[in-house]
Protein backbone atom coordinates (compact mmCIF):
# COMPACT_ATOMS: atom_id res chain seq x y z
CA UNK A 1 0.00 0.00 0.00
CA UNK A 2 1.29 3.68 -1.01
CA UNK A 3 1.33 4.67 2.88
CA UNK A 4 4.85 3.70 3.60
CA UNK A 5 5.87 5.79 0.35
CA UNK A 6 3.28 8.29 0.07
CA UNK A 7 5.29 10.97 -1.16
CA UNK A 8 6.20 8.88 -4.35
CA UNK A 9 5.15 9.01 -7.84
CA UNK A 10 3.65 6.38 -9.34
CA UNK A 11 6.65 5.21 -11.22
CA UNK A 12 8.67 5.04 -8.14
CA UNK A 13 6.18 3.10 -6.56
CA UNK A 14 6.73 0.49 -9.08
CA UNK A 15 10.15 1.08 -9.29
CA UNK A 16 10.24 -0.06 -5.12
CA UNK A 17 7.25 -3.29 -5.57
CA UNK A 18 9.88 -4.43 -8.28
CA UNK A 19 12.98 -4.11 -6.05
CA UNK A 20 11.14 -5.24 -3.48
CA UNK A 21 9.65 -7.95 -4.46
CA UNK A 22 6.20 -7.18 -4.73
CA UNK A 23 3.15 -8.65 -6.71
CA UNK A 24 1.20 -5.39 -6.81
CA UNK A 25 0.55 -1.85 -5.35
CA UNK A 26 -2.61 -0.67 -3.47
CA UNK A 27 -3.19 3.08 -4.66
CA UNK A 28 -4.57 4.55 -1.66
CA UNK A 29 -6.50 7.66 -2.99
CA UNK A 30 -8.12 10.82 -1.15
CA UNK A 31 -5.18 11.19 1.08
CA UNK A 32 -2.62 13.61 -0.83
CA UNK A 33 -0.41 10.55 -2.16
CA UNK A 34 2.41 11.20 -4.56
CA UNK A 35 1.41 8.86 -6.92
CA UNK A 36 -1.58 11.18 -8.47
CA UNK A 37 -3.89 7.89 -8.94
CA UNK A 38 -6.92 10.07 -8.11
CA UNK A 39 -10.38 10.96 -9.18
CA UNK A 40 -9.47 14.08 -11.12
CA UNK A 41 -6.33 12.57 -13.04
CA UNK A 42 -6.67 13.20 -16.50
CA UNK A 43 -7.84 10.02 -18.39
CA UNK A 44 -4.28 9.96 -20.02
CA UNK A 45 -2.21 9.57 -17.14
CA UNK A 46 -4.60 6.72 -15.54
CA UNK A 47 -3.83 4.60 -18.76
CA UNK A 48 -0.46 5.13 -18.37
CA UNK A 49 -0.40 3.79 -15.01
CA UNK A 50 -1.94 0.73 -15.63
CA UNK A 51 0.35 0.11 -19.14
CA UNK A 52 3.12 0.55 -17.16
CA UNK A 53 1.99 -1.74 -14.04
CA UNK A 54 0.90 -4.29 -16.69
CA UNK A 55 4.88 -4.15 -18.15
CA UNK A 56 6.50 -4.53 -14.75
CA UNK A 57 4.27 -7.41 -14.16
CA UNK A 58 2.47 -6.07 -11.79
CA UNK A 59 -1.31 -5.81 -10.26
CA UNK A 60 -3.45 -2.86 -9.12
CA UNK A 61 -4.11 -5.04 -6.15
CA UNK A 62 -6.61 -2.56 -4.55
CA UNK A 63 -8.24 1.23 -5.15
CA UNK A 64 -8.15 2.41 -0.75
CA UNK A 65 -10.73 5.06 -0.04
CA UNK A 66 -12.28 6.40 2.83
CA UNK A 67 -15.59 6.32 1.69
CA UNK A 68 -18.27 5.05 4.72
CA UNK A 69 -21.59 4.48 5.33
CA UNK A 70 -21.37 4.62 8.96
CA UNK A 71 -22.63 8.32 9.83
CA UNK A 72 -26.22 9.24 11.17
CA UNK A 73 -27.09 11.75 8.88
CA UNK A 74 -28.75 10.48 5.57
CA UNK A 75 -27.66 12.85 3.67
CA UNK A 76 -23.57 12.28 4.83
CA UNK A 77 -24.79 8.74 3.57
CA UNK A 78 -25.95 10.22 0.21
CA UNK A 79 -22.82 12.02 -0.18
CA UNK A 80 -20.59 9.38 0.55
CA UNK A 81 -22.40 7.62 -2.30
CA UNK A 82 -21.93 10.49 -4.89
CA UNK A 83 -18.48 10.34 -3.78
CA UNK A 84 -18.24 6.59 -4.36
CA UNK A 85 -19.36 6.26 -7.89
CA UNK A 86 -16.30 8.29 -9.58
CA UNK A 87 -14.12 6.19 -7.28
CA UNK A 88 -15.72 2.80 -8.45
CA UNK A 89 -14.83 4.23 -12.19
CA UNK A 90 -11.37 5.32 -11.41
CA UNK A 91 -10.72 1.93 -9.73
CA UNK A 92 -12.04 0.16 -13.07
CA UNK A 93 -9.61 2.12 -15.48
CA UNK A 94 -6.48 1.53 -13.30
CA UNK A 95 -7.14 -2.29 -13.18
CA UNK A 96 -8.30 -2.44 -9.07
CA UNK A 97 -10.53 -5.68 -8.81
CA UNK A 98 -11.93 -4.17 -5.53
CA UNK A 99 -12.48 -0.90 -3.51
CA UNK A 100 -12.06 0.00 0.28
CA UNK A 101 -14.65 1.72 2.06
CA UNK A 102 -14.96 1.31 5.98
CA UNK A 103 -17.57 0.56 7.97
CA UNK A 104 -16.22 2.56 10.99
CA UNK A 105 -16.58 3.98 13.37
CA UNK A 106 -19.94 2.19 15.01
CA UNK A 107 -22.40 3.90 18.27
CA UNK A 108 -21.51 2.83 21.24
CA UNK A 109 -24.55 3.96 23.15
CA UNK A 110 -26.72 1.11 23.73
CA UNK A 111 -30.25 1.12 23.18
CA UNK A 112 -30.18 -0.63 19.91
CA UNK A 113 -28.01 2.47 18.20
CA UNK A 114 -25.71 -0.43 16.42
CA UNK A 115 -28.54 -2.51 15.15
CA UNK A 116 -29.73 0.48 13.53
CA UNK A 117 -26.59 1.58 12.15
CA UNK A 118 -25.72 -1.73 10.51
CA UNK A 119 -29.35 -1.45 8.81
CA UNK A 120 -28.59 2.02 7.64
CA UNK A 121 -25.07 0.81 6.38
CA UNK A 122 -26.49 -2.44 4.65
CA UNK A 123 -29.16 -0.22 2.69
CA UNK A 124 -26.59 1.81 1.07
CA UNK A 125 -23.99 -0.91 0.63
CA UNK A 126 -26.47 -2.98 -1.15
CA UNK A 127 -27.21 0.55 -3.64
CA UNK A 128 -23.44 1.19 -3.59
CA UNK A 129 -23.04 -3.08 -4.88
CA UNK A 130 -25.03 -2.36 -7.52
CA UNK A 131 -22.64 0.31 -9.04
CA UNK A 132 -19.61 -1.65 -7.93
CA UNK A 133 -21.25 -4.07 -10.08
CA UNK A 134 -21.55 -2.42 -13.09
CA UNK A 135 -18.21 -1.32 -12.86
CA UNK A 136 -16.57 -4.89 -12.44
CA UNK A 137 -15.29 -3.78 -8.89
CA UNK A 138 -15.86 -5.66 -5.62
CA UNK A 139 -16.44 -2.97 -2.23
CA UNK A 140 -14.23 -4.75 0.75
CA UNK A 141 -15.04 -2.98 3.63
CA UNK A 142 -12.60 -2.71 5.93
CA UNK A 143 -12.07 -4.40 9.63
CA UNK A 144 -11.41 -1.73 10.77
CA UNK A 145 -11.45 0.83 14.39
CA UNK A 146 -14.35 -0.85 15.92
CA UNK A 147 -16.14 -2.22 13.13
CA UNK A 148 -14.80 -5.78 14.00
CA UNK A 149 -15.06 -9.20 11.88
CA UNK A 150 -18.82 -9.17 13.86
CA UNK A 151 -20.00 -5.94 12.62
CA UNK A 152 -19.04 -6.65 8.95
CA UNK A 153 -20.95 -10.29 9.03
CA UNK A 154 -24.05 -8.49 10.75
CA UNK A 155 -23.93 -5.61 8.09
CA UNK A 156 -23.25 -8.49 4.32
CA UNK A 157 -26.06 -10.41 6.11
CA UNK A 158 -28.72 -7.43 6.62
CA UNK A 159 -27.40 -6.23 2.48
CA UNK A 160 -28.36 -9.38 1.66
CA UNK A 161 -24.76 -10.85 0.52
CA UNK A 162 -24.66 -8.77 -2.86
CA UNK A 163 -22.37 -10.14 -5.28
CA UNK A 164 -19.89 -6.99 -5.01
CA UNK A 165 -19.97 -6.53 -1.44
CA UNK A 166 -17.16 -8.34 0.41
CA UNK A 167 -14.56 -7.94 3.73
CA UNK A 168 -11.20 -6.49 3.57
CA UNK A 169 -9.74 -8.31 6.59
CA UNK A 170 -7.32 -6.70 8.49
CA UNK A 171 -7.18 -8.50 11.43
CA UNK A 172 -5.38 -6.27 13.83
CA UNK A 173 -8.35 -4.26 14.15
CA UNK A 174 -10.56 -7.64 15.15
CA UNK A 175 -7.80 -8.89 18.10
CA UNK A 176 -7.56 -5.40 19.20
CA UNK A 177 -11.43 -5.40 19.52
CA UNK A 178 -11.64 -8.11 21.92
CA UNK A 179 -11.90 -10.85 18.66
CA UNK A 180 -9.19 -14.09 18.24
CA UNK A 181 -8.42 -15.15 14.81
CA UNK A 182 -11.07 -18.13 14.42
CA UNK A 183 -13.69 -16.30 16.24
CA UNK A 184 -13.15 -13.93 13.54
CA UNK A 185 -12.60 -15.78 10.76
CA UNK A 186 -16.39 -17.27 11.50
CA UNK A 187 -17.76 -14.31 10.48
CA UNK A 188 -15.89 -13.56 7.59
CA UNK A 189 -15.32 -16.71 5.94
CA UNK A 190 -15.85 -17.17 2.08
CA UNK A 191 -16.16 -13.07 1.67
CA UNK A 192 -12.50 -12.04 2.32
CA UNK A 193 -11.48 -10.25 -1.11
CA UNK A 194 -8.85 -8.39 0.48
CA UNK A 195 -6.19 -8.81 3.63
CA UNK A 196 -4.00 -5.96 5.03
CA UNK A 197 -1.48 -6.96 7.12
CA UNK A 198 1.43 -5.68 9.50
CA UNK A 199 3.61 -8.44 11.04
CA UNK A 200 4.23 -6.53 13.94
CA UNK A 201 0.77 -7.41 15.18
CA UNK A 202 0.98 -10.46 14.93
CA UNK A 203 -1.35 -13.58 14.75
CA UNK A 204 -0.69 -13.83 10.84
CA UNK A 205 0.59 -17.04 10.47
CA UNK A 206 -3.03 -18.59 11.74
CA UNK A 207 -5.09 -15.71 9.18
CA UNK A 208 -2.63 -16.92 6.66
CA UNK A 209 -3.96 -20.65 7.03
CA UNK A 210 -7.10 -20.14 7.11
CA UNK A 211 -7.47 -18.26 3.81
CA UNK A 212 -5.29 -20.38 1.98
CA UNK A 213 -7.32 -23.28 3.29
CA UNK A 214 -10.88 -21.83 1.70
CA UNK A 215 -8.70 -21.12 -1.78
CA UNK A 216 -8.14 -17.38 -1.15
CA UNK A 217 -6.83 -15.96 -4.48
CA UNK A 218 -6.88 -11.72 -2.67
CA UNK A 219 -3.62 -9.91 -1.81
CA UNK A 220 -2.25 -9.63 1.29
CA UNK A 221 -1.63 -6.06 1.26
CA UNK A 222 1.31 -4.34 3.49
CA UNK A 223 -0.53 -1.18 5.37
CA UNK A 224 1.75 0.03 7.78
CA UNK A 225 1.67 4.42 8.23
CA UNK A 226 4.47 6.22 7.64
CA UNK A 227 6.88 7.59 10.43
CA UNK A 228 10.04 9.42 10.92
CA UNK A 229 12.76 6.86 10.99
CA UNK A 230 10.80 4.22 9.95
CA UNK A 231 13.16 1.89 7.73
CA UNK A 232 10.39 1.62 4.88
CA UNK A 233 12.73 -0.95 2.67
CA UNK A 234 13.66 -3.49 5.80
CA UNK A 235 9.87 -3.67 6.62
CA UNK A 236 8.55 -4.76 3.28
CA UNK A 237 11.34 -6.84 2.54
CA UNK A 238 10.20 -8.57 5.80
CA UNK A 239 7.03 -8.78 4.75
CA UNK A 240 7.61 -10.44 1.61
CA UNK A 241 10.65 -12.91 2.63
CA UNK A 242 7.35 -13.38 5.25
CA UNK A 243 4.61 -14.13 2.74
CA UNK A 244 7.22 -16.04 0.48
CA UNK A 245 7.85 -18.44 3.25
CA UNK A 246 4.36 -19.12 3.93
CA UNK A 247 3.17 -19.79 0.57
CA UNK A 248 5.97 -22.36 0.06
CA UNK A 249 5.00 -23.84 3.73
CA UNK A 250 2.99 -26.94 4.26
CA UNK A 251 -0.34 -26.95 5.83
């Protein structure tokens, strides 16, 4: 994911995933990246991304947004959809099979305030699947703050399981949230199109099994923010020498 080099262009993005021995690139957009993969890019330069991916052999793993369905207001909701739909096009000219959107964060009040919100959510996700649809994109919405593995199950369920709407699974966000791996994985399973991972939280050798175990063809896709100091090489060369092991494990 673009976090840990946000203030690169896109071609030294792709210059790093190929010296670092990468598979693909998660553009995260709306956040002031380098790379320029945004709504507003001119048609042009979008191709050009994608040709140039495609040469180095790699995949548009992911489009990351911040889109979410989460807020009381309707009309936040409505916006948020608005928002969504030149997002689901950008995402299907740079190559992204899926979008993330979160789900986060959820009422905390009692009194039946996150029933409610997951039927608000689920009523617009299910509208917002039918775009992601017609543009070939799948929404993974995100594990993420306190919208655990639970949450996300509660909200596909009450959308109906649309054909576009999946999970991204990040699964620090379900342990830190009170959730172990299988407990997790219960609600999840069979609708993970996307993983993002840090090692440093660990748990991921146990997420890693599992997926692989239901035929899990997603990414596992490094998200780790950006600090000063942080040695952004050394951590994703541990993360692939990481993943590289574990494919070529038994189990």
């Amino acid at each position: 994911m673009s976090f840990l080099y946000h203030q690169a262009s896109w071609r030294e993005l792709i210059a790093a995933a190929t010296r670092l021995g990468y598979d693909g690139i998660e553009y995260r957009a709306e956040a002031g990246h380098g790379h320029g993969v945004e709504v507003d890019a001119p048609l042009a330069r979008v191709a050009e991304v994608r040709q140039a991916m495609a040469d180095a052999g790699l995949e548009t793993a992911c489009l990351a947004t911040s889109v979410r369905f989460c807020e009381d207001e309707p009309g936040v909701r409505d916006a948020n959809l608005e928002r969504l739909l030149p997002l689901l096009d950008l995402a299907h000219r740079v190559g992204a099979p899926c979008l993330r959107l979160f789900g986060d964060p959820l009422p905390n009040e009692g009194a039946g305030a996150r029933a409610r919100n997951y039927g608000a959510q689920a009523s617009y996700l299910a509208r917002a699947a039918e775009h992601a649809s017609q543009a070939g994109v799948r929404l993974c919405l995100e594990t993420h703050g306190n919208f655990r593995a639970y949450d996300a199950g509660e909200v596909l369920f009450r959308a109906g399981y649309p054909d576009a709407l999946w999970v991204n699974w990040h699964l620090a966000h379900c342990t830190n949230h009170g959730e172990d791996v299988d407990e997790a994985y219960r609600h999840v399973k069979g609708r993970v199109g996307h993983a993002h991972f840090d090692l440093r939280d660990g748990n991921m050798d146990r997420q890693f099994d599992l997926l692989r175990a239901e035929g899990y063809q997603g990414f596992f896709s490094v998200e780790i923010m950006p600090k000063e100091g942080l040695p952004s090489d050394e951590l994703l060369r541990e993360h692939a020498a990481w993943f590289r092991g574990r494919q070529g494990s038994a189990g």
